[in-house]
C-alpha atoms as a PDB file:
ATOM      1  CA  UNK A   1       0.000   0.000   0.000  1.00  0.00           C
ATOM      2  CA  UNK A   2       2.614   1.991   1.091  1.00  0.00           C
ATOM      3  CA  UNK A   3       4.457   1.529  -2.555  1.00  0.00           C
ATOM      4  CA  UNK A   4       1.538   2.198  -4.209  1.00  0.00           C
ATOM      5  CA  UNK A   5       1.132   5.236  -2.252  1.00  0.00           C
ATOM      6  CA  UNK A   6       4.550   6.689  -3.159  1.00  0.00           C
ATOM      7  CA  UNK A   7       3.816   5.663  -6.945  1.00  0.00           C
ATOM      8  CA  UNK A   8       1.003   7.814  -6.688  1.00  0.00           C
ATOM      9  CA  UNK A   9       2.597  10.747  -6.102  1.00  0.00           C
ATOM     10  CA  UNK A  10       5.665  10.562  -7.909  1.00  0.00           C
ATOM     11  CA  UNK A  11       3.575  10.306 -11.127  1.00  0.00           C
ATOM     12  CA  UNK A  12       0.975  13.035 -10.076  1.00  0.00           C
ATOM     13  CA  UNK A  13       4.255  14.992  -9.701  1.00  0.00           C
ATOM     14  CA  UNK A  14       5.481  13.810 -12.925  1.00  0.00           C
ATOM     15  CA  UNK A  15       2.293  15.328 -14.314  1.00  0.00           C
ATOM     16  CA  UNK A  16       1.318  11.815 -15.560  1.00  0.00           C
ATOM     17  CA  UNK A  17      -2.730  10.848 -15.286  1.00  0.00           C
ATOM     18  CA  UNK A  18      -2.475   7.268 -16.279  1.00  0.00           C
ATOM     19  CA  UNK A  19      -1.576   5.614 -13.259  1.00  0.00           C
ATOM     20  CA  UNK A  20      -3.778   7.760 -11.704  1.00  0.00           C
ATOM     21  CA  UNK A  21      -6.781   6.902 -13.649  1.00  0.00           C
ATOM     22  CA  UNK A  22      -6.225   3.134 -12.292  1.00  0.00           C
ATOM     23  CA  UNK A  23      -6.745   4.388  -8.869  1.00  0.00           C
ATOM     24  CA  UNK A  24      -9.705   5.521  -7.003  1.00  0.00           C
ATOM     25  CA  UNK A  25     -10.075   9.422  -6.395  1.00  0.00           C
ATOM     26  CA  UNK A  26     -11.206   7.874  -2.179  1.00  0.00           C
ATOM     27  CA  UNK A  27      -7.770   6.211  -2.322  1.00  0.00           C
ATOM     28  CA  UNK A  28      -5.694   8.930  -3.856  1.00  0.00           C
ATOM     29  CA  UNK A  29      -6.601  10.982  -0.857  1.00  0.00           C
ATOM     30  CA  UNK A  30      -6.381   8.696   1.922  1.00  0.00           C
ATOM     31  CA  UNK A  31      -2.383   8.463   0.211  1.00  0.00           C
ATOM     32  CA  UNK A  32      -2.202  12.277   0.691  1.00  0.00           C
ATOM     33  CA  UNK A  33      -3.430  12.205   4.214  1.00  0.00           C
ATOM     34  CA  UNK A  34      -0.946  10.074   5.355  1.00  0.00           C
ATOM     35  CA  UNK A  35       1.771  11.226   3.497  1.00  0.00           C
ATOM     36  CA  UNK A  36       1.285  14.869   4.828  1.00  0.00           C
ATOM     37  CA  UNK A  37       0.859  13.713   7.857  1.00  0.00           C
ATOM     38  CA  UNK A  38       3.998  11.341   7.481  1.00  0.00           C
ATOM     39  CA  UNK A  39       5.880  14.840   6.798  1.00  0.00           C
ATOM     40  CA  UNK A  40       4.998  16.414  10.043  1.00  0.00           C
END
């Protein structure tokens, strides 16, 4: 999950949609959650 997350947003960064379009919007902000919270 964790590698999926970090996929996630390297592609989003990347400015890539595809791998984004596999995943659900729900999921895709549960990963930002915890990654912002991760940077705290």
């Amino acid at each position: 999950l964790l590698k999926t997350c970090h996929e996630v947003h390297f592609v989003n960064r990347s400015g890539l949609k595809e791998r984004e379009s596999s995943c659900s919007r729900k999921h895709l902000d549960n990963c930002r959650l915890r990654h912002e919270k991760q940077l705290e």
